[in-house]
PDB file of N, CA and C in Angstrom:
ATOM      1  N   UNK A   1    -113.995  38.979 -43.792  1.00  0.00           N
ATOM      2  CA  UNK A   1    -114.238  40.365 -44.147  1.00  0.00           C
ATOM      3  C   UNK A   1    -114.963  41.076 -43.006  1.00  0.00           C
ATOM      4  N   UNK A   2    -114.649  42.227 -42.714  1.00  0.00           N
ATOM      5  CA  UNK A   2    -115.015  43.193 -41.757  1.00  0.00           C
ATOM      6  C   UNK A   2    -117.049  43.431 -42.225  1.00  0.00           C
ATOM      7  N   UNK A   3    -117.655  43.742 -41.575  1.00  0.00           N
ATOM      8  CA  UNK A   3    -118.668  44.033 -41.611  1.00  0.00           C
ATOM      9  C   UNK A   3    -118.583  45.428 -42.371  1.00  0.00           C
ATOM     10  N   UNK A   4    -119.626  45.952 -42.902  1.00  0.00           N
ATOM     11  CA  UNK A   4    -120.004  47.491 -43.686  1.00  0.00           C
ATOM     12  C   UNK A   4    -121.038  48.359 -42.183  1.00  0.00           C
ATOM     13  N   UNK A   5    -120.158  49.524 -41.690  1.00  0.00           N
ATOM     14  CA  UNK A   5    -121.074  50.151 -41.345  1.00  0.00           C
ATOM     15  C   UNK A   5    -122.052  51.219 -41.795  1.00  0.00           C
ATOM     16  N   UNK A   6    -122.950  51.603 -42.214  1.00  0.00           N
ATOM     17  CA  UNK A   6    -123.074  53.461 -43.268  1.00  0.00           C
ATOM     18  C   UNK A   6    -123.503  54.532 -41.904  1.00  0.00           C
ATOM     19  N   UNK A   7    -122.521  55.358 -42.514  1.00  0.00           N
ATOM     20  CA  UNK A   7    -123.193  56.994 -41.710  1.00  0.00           C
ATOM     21  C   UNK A   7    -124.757  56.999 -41.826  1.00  0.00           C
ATOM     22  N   UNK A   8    -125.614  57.368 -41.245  1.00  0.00           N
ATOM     23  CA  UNK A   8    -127.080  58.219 -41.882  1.00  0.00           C
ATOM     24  C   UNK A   8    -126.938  58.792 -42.925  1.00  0.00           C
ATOM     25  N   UNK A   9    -125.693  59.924 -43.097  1.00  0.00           N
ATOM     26  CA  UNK A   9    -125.828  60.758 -44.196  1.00  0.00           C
ATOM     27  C   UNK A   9    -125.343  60.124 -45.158  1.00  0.00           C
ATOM     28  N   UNK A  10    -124.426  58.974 -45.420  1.00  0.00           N
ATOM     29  CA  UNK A  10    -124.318  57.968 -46.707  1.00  0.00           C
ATOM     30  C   UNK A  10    -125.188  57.435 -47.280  1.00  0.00           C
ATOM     31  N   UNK A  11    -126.404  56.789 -46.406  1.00  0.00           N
ATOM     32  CA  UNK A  11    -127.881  55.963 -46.813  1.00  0.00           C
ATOM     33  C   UNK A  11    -128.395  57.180 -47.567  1.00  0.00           C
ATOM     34  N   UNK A  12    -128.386  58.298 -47.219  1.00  0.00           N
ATOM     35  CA  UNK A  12    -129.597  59.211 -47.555  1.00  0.00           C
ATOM     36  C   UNK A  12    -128.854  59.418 -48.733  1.00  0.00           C
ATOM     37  N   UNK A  13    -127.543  60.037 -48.807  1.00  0.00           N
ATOM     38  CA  UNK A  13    -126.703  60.550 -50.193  1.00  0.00           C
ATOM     39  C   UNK A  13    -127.233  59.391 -51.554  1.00  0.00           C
ATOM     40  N   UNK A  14    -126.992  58.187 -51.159  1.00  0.00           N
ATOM     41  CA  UNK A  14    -126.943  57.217 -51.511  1.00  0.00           C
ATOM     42  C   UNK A  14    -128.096  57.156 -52.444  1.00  0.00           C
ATOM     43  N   UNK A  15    -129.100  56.947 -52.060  1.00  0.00           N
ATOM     44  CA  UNK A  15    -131.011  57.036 -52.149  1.00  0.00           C
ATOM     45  C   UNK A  15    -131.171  58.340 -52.922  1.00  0.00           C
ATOM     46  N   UNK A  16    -130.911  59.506 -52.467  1.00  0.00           N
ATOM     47  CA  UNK A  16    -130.804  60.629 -53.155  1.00  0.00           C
ATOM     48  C   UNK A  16    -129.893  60.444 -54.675  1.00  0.00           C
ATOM     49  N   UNK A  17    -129.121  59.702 -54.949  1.00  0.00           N
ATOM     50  CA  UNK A  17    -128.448  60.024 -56.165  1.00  0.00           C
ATOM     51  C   UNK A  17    -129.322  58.829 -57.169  1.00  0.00           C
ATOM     52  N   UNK A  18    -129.422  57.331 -56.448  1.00  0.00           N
ATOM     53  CA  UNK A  18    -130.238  56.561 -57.269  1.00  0.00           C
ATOM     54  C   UNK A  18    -131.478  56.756 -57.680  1.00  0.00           C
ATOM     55  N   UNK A  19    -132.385  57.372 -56.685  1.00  0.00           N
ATOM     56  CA  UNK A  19    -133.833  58.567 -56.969  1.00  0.00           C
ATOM     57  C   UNK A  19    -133.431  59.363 -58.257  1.00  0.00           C
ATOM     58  N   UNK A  20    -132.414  60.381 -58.526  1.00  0.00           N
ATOM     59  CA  UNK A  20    -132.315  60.791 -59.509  1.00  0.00           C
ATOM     60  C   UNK A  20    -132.211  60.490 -60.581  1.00  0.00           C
ATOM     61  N   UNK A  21    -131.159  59.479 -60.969  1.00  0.00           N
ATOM     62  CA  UNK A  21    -130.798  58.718 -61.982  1.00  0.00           C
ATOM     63  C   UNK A  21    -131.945  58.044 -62.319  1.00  0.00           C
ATOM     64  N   UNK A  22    -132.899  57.669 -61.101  1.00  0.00           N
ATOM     65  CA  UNK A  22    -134.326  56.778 -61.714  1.00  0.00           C
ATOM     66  C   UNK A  22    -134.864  57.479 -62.367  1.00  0.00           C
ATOM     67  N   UNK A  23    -135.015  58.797 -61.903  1.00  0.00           N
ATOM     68  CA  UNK A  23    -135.758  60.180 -62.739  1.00  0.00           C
ATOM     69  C   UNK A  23    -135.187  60.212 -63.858  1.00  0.00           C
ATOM     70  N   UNK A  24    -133.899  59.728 -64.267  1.00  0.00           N
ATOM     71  CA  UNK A  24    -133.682  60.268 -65.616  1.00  0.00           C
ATOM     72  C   UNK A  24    -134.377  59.231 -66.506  1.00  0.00           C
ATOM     73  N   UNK A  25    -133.468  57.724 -66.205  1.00  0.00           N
ATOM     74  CA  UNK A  25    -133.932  56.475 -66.984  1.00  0.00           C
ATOM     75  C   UNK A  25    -133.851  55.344 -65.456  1.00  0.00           C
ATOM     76  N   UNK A  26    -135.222  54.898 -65.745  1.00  0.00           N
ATOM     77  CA  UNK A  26    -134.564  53.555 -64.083  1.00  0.00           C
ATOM     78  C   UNK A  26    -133.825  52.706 -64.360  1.00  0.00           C
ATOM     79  N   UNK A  27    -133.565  52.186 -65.681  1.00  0.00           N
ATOM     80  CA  UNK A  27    -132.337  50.992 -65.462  1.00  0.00           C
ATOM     81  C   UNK A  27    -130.640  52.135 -64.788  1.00  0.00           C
ATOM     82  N   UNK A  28    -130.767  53.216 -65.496  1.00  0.00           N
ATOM     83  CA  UNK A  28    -129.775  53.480 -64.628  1.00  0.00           C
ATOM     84  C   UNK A  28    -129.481  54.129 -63.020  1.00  0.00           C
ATOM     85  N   UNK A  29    -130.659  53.532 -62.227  1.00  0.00           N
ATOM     86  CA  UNK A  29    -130.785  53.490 -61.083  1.00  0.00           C
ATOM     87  C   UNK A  29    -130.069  51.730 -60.989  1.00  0.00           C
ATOM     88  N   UNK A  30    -130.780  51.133 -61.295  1.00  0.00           N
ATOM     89  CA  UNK A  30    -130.290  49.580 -61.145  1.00  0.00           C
ATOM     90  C   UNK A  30    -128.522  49.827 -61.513  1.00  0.00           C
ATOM     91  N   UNK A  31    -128.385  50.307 -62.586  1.00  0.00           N
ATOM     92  CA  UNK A  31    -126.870  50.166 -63.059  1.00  0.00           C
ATOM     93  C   UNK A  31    -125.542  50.972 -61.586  1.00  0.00           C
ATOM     94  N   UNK A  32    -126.799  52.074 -61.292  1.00  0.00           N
ATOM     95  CA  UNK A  32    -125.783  53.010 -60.274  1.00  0.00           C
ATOM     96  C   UNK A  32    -125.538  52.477 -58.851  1.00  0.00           C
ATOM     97  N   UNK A  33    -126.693  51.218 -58.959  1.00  0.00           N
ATOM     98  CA  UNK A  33    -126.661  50.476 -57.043  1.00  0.00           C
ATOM     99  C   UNK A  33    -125.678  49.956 -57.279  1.00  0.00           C
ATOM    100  N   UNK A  34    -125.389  48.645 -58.985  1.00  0.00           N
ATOM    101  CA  UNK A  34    -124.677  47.752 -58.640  1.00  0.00           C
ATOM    102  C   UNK A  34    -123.307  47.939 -58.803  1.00  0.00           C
ATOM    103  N   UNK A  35    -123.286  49.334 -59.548  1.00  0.00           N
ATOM    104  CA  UNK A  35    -121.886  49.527 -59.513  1.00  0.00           C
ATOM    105  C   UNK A  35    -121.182  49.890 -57.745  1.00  0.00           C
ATOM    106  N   UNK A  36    -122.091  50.445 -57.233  1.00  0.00           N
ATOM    107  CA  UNK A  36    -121.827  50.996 -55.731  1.00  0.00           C
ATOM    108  C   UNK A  36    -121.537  49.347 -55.018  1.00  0.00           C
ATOM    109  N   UNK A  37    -122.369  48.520 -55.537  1.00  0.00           N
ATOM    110  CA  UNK A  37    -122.128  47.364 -54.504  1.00  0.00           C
ATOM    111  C   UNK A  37    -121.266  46.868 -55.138  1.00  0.00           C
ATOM    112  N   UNK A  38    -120.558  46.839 -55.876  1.00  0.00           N
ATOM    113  CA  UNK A  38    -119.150  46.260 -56.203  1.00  0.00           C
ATOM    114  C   UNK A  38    -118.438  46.998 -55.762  1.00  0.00           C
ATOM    115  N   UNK A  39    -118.639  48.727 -55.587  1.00  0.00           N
ATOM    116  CA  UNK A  39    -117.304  49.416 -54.618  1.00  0.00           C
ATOM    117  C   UNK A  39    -117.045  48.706 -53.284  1.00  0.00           C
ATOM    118  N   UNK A  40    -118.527  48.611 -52.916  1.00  0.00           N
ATOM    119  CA  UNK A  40    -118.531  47.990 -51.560  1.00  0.00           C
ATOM    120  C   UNK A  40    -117.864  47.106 -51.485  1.00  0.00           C
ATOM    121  N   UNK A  41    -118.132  46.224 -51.840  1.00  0.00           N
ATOM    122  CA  UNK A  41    -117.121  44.724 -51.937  1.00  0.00           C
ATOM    123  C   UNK A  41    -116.044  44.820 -51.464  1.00  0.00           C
ATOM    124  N   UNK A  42    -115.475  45.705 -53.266  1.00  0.00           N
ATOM    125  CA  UNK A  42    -113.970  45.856 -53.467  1.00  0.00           C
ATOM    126  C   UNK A  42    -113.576  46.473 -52.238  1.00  0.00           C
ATOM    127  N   UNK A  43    -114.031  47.382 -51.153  1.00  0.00           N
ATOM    128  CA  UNK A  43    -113.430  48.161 -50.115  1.00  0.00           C
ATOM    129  C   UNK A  43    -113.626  46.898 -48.754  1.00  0.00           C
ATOM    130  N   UNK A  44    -114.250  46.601 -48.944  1.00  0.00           N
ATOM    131  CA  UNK A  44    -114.565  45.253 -47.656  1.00  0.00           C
ATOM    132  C   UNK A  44    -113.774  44.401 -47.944  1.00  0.00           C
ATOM    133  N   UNK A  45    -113.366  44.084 -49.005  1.00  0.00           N
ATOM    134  CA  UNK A  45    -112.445  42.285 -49.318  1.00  0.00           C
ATOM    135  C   UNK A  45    -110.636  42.952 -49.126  1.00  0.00           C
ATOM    136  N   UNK A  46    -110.916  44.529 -49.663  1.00  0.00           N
ATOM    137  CA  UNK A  46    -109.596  44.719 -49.529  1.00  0.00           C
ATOM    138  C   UNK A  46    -109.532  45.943 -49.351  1.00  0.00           C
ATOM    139  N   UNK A  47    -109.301  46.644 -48.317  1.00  0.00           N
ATOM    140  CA  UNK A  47    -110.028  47.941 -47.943  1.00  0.00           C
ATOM    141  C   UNK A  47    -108.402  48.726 -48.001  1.00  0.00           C
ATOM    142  N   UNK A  48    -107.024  47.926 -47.846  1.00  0.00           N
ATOM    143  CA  UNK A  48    -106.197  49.220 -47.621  1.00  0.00           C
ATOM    144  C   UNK A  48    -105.589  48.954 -49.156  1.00  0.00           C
ATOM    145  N   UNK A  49    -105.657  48.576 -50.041  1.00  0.00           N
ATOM    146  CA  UNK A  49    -105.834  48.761 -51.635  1.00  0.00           C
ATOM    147  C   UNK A  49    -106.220  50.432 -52.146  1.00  0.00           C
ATOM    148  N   UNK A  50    -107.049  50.737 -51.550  1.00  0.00           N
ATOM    149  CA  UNK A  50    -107.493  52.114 -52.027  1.00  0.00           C
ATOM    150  C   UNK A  50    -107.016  53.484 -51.421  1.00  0.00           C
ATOM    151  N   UNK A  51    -106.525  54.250 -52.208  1.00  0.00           N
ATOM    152  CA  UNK A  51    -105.822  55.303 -52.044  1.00  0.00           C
ATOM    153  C   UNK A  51    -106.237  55.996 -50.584  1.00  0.00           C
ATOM    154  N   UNK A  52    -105.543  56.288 -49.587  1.00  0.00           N
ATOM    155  CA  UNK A  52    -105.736  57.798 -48.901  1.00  0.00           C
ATOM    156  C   UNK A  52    -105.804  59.143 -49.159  1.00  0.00           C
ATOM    157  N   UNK A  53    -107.129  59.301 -48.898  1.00  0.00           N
ATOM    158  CA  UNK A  53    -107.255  60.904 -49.018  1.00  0.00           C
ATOM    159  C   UNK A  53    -105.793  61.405 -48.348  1.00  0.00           C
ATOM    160  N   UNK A  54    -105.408  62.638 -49.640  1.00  0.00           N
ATOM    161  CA  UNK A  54    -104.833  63.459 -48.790  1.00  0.00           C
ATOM    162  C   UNK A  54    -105.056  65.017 -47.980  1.00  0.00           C
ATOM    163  N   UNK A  55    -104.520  65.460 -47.692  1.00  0.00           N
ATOM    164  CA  UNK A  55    -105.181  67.041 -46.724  1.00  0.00           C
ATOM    165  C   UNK A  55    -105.249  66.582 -45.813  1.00  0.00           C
ATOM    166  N   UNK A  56    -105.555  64.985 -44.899  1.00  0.00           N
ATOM    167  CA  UNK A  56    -105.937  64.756 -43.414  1.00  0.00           C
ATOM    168  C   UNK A  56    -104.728  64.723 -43.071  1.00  0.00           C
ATOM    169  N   UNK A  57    -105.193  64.887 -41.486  1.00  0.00           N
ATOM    170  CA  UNK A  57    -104.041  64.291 -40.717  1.00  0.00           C
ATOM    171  C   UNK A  57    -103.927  62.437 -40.874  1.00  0.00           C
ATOM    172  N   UNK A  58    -102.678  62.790 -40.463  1.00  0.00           N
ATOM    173  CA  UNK A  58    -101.991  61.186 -40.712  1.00  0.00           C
ATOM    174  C   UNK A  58    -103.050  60.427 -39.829  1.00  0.00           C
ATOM    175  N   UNK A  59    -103.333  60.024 -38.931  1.00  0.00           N
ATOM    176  CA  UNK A  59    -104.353  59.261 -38.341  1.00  0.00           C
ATOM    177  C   UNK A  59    -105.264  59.512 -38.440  1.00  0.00           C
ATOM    178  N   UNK A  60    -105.792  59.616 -39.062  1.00  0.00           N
ATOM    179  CA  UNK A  60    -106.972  59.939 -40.293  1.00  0.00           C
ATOM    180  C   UNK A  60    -107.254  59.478 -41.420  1.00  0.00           C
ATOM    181  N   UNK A  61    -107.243  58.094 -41.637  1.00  0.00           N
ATOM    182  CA  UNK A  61    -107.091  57.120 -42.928  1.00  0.00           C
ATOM    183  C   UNK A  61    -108.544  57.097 -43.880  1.00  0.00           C
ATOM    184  N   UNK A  62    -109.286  58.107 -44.388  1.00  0.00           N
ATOM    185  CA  UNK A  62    -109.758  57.423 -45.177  1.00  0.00           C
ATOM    186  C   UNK A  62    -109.800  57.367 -46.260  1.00  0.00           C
ATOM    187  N   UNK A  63    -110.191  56.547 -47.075  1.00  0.00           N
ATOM    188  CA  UNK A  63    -110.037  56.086 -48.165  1.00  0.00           C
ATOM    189  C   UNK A  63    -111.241  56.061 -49.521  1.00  0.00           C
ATOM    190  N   UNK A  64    -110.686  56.022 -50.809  1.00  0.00           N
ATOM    191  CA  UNK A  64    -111.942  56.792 -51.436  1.00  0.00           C
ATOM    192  C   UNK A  64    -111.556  55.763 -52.598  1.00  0.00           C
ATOM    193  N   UNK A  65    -113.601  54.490 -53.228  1.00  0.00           N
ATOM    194  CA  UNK A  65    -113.524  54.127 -54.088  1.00  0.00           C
ATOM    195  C   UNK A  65    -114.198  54.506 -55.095  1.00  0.00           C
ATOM    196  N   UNK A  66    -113.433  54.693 -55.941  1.00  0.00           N
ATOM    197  CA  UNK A  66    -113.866  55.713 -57.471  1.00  0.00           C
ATOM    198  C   UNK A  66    -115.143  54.642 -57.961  1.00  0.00           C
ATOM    199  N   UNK A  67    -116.212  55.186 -58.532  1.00  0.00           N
ATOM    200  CA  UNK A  67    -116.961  54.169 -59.477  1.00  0.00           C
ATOM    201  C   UNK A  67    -116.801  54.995 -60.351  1.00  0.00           C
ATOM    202  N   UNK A  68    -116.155  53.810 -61.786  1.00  0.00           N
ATOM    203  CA  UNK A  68    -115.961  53.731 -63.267  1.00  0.00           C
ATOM    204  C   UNK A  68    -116.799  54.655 -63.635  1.00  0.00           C
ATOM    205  N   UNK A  69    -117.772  54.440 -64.007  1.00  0.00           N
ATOM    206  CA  UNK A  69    -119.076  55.083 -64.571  1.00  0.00           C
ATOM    207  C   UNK A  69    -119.992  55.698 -64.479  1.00  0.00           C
ATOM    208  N   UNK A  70    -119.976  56.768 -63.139  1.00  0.00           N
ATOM    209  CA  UNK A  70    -120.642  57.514 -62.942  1.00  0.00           C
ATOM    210  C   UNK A  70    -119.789  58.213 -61.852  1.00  0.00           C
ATOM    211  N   UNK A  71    -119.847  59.841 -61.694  1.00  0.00           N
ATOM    212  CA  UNK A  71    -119.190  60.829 -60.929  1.00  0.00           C
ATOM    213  C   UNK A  71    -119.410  60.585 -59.424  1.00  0.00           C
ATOM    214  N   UNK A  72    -119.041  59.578 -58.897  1.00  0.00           N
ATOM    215  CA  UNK A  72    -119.058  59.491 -57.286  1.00  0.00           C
ATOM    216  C   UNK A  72    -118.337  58.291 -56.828  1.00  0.00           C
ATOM    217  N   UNK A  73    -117.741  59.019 -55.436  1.00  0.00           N
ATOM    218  CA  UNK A  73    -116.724  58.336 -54.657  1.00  0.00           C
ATOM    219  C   UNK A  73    -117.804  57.705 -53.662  1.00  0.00           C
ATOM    220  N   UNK A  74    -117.191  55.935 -53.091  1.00  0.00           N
ATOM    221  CA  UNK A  74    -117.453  56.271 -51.857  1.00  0.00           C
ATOM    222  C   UNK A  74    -116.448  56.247 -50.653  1.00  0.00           C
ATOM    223  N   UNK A  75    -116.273  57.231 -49.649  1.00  0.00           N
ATOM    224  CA  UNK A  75    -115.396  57.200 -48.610  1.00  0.00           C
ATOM    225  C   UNK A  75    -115.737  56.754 -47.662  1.00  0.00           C
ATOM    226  N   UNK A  76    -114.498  56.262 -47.149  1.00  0.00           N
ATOM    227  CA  UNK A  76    -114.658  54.953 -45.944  1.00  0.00           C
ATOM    228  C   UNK A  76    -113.548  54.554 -45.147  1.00  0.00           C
ATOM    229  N   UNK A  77    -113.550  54.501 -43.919  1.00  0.00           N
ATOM    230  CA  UNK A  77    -112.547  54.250 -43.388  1.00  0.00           C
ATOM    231  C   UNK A  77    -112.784  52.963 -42.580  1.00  0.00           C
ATOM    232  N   UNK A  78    -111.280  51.945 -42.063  1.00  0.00           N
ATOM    233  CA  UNK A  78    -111.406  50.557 -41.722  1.00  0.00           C
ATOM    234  C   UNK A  78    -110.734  51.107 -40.178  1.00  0.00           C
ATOM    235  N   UNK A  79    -111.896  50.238 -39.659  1.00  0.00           N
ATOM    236  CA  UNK A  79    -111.950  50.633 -37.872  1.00  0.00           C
ATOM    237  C   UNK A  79    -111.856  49.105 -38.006  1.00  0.00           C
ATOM    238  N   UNK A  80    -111.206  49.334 -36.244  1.00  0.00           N
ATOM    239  CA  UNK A  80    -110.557  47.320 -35.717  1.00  0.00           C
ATOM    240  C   UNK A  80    -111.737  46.289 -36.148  1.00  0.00           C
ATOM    241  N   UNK A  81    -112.871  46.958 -35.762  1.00  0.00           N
ATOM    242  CA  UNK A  81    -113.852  45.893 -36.048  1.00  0.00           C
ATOM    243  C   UNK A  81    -114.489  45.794 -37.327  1.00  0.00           C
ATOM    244  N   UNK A  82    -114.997  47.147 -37.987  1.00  0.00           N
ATOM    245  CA  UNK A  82    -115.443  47.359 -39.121  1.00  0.00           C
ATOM    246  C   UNK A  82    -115.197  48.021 -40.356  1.00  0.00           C
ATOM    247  N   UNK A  83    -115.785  48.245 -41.647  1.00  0.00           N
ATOM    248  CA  UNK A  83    -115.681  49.451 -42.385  1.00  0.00           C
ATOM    249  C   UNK A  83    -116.468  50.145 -41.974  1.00  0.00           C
ATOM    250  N   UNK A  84    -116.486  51.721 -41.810  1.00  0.00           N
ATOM    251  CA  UNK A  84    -116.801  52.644 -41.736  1.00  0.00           C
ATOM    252  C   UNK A  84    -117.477  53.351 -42.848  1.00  0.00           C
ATOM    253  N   UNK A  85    -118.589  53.229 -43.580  1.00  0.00           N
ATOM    254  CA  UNK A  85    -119.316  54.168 -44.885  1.00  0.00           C
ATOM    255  C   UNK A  85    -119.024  55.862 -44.662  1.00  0.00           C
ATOM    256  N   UNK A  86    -118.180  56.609 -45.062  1.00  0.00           N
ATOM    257  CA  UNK A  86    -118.926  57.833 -44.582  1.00  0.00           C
ATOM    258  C   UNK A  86    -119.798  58.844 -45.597  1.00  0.00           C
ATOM    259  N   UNK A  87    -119.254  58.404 -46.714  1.00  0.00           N
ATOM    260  CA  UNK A  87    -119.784  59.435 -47.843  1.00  0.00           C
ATOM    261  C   UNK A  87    -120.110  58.432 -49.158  1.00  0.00           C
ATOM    262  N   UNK A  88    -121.142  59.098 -49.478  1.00  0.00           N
ATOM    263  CA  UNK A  88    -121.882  58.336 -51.079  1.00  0.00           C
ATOM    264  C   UNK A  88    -121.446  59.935 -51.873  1.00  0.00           C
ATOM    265  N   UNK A  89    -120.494  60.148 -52.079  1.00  0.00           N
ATOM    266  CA  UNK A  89    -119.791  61.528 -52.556  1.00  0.00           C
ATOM    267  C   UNK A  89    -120.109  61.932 -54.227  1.00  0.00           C
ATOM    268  N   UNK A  90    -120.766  63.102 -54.257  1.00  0.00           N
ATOM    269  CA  UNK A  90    -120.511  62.926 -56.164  1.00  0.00           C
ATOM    270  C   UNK A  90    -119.442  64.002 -56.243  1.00  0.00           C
ATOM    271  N   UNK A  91    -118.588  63.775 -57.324  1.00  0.00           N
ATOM    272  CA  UNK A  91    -117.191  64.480 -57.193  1.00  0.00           C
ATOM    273  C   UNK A  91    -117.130  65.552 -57.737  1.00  0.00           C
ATOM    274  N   UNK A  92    -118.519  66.216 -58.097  1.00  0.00           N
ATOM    275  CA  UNK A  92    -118.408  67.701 -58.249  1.00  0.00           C
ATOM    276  C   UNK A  92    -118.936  68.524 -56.895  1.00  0.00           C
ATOM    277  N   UNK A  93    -119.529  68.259 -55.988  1.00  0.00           N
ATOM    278  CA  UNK A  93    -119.452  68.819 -54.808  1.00  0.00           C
ATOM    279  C   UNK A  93    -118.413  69.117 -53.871  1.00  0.00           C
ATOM    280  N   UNK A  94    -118.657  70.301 -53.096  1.00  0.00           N
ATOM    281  CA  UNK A  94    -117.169  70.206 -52.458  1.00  0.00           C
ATOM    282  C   UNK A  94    -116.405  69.131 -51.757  1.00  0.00           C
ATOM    283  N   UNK A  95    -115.107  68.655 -52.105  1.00  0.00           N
ATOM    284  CA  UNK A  95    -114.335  67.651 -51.419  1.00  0.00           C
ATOM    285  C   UNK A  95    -114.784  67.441 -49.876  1.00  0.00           C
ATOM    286  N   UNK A  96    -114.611  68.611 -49.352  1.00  0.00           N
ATOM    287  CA  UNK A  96    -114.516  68.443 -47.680  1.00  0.00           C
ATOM    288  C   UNK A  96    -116.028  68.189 -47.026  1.00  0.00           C
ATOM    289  N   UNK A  97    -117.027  68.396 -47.768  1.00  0.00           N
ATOM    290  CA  UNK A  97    -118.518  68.698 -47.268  1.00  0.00           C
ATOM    291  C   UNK A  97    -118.580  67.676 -46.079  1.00  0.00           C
ATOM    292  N   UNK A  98    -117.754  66.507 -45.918  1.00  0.00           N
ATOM    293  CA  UNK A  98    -118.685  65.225 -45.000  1.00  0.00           C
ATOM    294  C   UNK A  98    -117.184  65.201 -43.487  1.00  0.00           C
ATOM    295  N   UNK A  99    -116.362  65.993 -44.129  1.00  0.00           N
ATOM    296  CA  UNK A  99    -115.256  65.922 -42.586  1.00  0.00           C
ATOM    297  C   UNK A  99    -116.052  66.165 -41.299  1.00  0.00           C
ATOM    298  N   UNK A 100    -117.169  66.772 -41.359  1.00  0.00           N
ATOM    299  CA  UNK A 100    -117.865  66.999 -40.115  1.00  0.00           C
ATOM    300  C   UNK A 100    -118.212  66.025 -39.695  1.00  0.00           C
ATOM    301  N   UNK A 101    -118.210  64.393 -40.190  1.00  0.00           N
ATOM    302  CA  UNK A 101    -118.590  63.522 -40.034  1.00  0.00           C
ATOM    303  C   UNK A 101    -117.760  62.522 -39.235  1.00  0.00           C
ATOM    304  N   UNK A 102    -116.446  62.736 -39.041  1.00  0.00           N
ATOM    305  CA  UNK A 102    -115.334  62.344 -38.261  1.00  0.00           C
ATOM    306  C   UNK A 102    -115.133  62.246 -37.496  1.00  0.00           C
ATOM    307  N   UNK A 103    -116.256  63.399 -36.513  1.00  0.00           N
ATOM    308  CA  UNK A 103    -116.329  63.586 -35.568  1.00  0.00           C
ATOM    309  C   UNK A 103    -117.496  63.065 -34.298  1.00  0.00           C
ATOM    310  N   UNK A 104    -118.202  62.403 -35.555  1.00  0.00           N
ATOM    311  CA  UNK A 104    -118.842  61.424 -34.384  1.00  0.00           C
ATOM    312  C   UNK A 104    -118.309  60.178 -34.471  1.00  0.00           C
TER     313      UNK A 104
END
């Protein structure tokens, strides 16, 4: 399996949504990591399984894993050496907010 890389702005998204959920009840901070680390997994053990965004250009592969149980994607794309983290996404924010991120 490819290594996991994260953007900066994925760690922080990331931290920012489990902070909240702690605010509501903390087990569902615990419930919202481990569902994320099973996305993780699932995108590392088998990363071209998961749908392509569409709207990009064709060489532009990334890919988005839904978690079951709570409103957020995470997007990620598979580079020669690694996965790529780019977004801890919640899916009522705008779709495009993290394309600026492509570019580094």
């Amino acid at each position: 399996m490819k290594p996991l890389h994260f953007s900066p702005e994925s760690v922080e998204e990331l931290a920012e949504a489990a902070a909240w959920y702690a605010a509501q009840r903390p087990e569902l901070a615990e419930w919202f990591l481990e569902e994320v680390a099973r996305a993780l997994k699932s995108a590392q053990s088998r990363p071209s399984s998961f749908p392509r965004l569409r709207n990009l250009p064709p060489d532009v592969a990334v890919r988005r894993v839904l978690l079951s149980k709570f409103p957020y994607a995470v997007l990620f794309i598979e580079l020669a050496d690694d996965i790529r983290i780019i977004a801890v996404a919640h899916l009522k924010r705008d779709p495009e907010y993290w394309l600026n991120r492509l570019e580094a």
